[in-house]
Structures are given as structure tokens and as C-alpha cells.
Protein backbone atom coordinates (compact mmCIF):
# COMPACT_ATOMS: atom_id res chain seq x y z
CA UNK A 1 76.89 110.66 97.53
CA UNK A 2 80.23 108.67 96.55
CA UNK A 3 83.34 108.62 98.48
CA UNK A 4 86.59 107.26 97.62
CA UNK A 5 89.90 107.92 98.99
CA UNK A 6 93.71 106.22 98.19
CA UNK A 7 96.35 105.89 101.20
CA UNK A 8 100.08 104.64 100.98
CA UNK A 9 101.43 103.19 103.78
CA UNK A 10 105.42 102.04 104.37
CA UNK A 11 104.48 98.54 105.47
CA UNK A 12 102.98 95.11 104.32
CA UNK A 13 99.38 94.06 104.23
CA UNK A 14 99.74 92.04 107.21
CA UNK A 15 101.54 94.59 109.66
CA UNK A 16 98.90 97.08 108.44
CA UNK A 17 96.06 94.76 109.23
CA UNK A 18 97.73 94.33 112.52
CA UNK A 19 97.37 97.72 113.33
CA UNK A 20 93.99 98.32 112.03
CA UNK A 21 93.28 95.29 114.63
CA UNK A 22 95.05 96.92 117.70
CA UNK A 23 92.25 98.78 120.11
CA UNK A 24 95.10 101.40 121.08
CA UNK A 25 96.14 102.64 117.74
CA UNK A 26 92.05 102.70 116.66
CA UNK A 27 91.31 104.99 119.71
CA UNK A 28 94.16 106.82 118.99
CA UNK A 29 93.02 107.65 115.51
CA UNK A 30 89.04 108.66 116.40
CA UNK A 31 90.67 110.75 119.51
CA UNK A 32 93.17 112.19 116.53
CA UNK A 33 89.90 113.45 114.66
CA UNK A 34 88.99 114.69 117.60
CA UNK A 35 85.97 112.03 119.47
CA UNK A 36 85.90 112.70 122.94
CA UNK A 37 85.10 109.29 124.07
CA UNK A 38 85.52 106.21 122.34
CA UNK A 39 84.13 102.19 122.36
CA UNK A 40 86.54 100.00 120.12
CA UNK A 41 85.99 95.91 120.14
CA UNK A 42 88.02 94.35 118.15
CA UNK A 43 86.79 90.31 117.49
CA UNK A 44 89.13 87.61 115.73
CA UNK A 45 92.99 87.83 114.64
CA UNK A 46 94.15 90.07 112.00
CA UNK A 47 96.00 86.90 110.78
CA UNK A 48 92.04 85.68 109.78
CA UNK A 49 88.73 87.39 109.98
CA UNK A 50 88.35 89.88 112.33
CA UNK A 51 85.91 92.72 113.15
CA UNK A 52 86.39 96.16 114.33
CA UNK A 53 83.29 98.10 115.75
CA UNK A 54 83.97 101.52 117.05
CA UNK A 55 81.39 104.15 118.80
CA UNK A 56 82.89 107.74 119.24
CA UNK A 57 81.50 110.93 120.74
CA UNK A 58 81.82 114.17 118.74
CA UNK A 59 81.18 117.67 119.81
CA UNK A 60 78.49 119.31 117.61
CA UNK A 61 81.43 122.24 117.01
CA UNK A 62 83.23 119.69 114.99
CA UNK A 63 80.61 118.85 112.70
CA UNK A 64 80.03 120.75 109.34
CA UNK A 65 77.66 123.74 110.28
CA UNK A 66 74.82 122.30 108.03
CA UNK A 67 75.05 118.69 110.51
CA UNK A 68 75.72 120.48 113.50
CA UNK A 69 71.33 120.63 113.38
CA UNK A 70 71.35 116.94 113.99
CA UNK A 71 73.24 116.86 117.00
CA UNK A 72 73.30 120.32 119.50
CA UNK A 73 75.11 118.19 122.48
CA UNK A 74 77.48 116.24 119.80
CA UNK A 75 76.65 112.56 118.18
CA UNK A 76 77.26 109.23 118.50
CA UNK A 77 78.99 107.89 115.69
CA UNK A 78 78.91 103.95 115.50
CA UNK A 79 81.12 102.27 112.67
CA UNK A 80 82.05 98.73 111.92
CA UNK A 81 84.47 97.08 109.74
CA UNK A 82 84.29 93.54 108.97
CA UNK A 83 87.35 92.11 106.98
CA UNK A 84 88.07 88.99 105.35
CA UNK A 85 91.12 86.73 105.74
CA UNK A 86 94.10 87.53 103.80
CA UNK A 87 94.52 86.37 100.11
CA UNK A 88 97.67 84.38 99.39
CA UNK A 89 99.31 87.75 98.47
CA UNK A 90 98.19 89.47 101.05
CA UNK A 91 95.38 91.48 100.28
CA UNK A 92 92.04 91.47 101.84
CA UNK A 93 88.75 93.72 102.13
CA UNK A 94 85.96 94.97 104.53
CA UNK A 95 82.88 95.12 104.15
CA UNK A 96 81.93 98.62 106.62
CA UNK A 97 79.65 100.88 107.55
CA UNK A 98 78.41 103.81 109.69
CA UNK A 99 75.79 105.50 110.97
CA UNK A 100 74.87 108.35 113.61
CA UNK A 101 73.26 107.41 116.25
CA UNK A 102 69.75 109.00 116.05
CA UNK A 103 70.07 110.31 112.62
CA UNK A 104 68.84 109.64 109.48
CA UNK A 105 72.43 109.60 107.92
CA UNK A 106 74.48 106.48 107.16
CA UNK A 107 77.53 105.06 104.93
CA UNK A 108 78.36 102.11 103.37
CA UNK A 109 80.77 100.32 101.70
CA UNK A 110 84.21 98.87 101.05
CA UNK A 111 87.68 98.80 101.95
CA UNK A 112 90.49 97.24 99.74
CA UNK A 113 94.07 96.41 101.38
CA UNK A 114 96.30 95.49 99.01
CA UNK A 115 100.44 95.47 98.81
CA UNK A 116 102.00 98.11 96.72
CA UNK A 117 105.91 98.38 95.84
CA UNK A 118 106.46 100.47 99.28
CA UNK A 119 103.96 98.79 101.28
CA UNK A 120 100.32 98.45 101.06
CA UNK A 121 97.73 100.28 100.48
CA UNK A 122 93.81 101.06 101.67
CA UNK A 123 91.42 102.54 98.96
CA UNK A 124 88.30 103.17 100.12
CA UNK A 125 84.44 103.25 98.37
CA UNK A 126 81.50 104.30 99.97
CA UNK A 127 78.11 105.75 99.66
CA UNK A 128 76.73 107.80 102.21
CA UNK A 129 73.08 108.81 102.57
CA UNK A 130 70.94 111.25 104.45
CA UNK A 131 67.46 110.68 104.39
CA UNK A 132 66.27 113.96 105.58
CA UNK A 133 63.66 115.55 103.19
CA UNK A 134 64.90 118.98 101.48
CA UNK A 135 68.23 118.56 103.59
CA UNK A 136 69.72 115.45 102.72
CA UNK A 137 71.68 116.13 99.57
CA UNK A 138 73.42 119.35 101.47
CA UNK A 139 73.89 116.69 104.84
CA UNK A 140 75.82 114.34 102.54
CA UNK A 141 78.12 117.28 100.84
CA UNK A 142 79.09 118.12 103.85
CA UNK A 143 79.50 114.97 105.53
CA UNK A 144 81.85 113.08 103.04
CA UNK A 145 84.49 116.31 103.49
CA UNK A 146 84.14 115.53 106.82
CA UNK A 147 84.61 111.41 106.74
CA UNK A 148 87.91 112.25 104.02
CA UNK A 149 89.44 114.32 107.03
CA UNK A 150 88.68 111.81 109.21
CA UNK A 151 90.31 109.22 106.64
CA UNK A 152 93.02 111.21 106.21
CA UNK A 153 93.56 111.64 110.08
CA UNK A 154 93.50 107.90 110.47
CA UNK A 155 96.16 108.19 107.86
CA UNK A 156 98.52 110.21 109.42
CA UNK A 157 98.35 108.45 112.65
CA UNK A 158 99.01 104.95 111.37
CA UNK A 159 102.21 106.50 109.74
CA UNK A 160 103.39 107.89 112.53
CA UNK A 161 102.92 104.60 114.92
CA UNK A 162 104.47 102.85 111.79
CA UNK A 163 107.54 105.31 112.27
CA UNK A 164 107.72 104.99 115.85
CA UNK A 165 107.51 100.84 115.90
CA UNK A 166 104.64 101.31 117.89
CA UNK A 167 103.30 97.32 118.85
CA UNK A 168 100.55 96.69 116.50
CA UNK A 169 98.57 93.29 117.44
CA UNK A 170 100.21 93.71 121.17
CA UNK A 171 96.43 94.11 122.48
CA UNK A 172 94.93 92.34 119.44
């Protein structure tokens, strides 16, 4: 099943790739969309390449009621982002993908940073897949609702540690 999604954000390319790079704001985010623990490794400089691989804990209550099968404890979600160096204007993509640890269900695809005329902006393409015979097409409706709130969460955060000045790249 497709997913796409569009965000705004009130600052360049670069200073949003900073961010995306900083270990503190990415932790931040999962524990925003509510992960109870979280890995994040960050390798490279968000000046260049760099790679962000994330594992996060969720409660099974969290997940859509038709997942929540996969996972009784909670799950292990495991996502990585790979990006490219910047273009001369500023705008770069990712290559990324997830999966859950354990189950049959994964997504992949791309992410696009680009500058807008307040900003930058990230749009977002995936497909996600759950190969689980007579289940899977109902897994994935549910589970791209799910990954857009979790977009939408990262979202939110990275505006407001954009309004507060917060120190992207200060860990990076």
C-alpha cells in the first residue's frame, strides 16, 4: 500500500538536515509518538552523507487493533534513513526503510528535502507491505494511518525545537 505525506518547515534544507542528524531531537520525536525505549545512531555529517538508524519499543496498546496480533508485549520497530549529500541548492534525499522486528511487515522508500519559499520541505513516498496470508492487505490499511501519525508527530516536534532554537547538529 502507498504512502505519501507533504511537511513545511520554517527553516532551510541544511538546518533541517541538521536536525534530522541530531540523536536528541530523533529520540525526542519516536518518544513523541509514544516508543518507550529508543536506539538512534547517527553516522556522517549532515553537511555530507549521513545515516540515521533508529530501533524503538512500542506498546501493543498503541498499535492499530488489527497489528496489535503481531506483537502482545509491544514491537520492535527498526528504521533507517540513508541520505545523500546536499545538491548545490540544497536539496537532498534518503533512501529509508522499516521493518518490525519479527514480523512479516516492512516499508520502503524515499524521502525528498527540498527548499520552499518559507523553508524547506520533506515529502515522503513509500510502500509498505505485509506478507501475512488473508491478513496482509487489512495489516497495511492500518499500518500506513499509523506511520502518517507518526510522520506527522515527527512534524510537530521539529517545529517546535525549530521555535525554541533548540541546537540541532550540537550532538551530531
Amino acid at each position: 500500500m502507498r504512502l505519501t505525506a507533504h511537511y513545511d518547515f520554517p527553516a532551510s534544507p541544511q538546518r533541517l538536515a541538521e536536525l534530522l542528524a541530531t540523536p536528541s531531537f530523533v529520540d525526542a520525536a519516536a518518544r513523541a509518538a509514544g516508543a518507550e525505549s529508543t536506539q538512534v545512531s547517527v553516522s556522517g555529517q549532515p553537511t555530507g552523507e549521513f545515516t540515521v538508524t533508529v530501533r524503538a519499543t512500542l506498546p501493543a496498546a498503541q498499535l492499530p487493533a488489527r497489528a496489535q496480533m503481531l506483537a502482545a508485549g509491544g514491537l520492535e520497530l527498526r528504521q533507517a534513513s540513508v541520505w545523500q549529500p546536499p545538491k548545490a541548492d540544497g536539496s537532498r534525499e534518503a533512501s529509508a526503510a522499516a521493518e518490525i522486528a519479527g514480523a512479516p511487515v516492512h516499508c520502503e522508500g524515499r524521502i525528498v528535502l527540498s527548499p520552499n519559499r518559507d523553508g524547506s520541505q520533506l515529502d515522503y513516498s513509500a510502500d509498505v507491505k505485509a506478507s501475512i496470508p488473508l491478513l496482509g492487505r487489512s495489516i497495511e490499511e492500518a499500518a500506513v494511518p499509523a506511520m502518517l501519525k507518526v510522520l506527522t508527530t515527527q512534524h510537530q516536534t521539529a517545529l517546535a525545537w525549530l521555535s525554541e532554537g533548540t541546537a540541532a547538529g550540537a550532538e551530531a
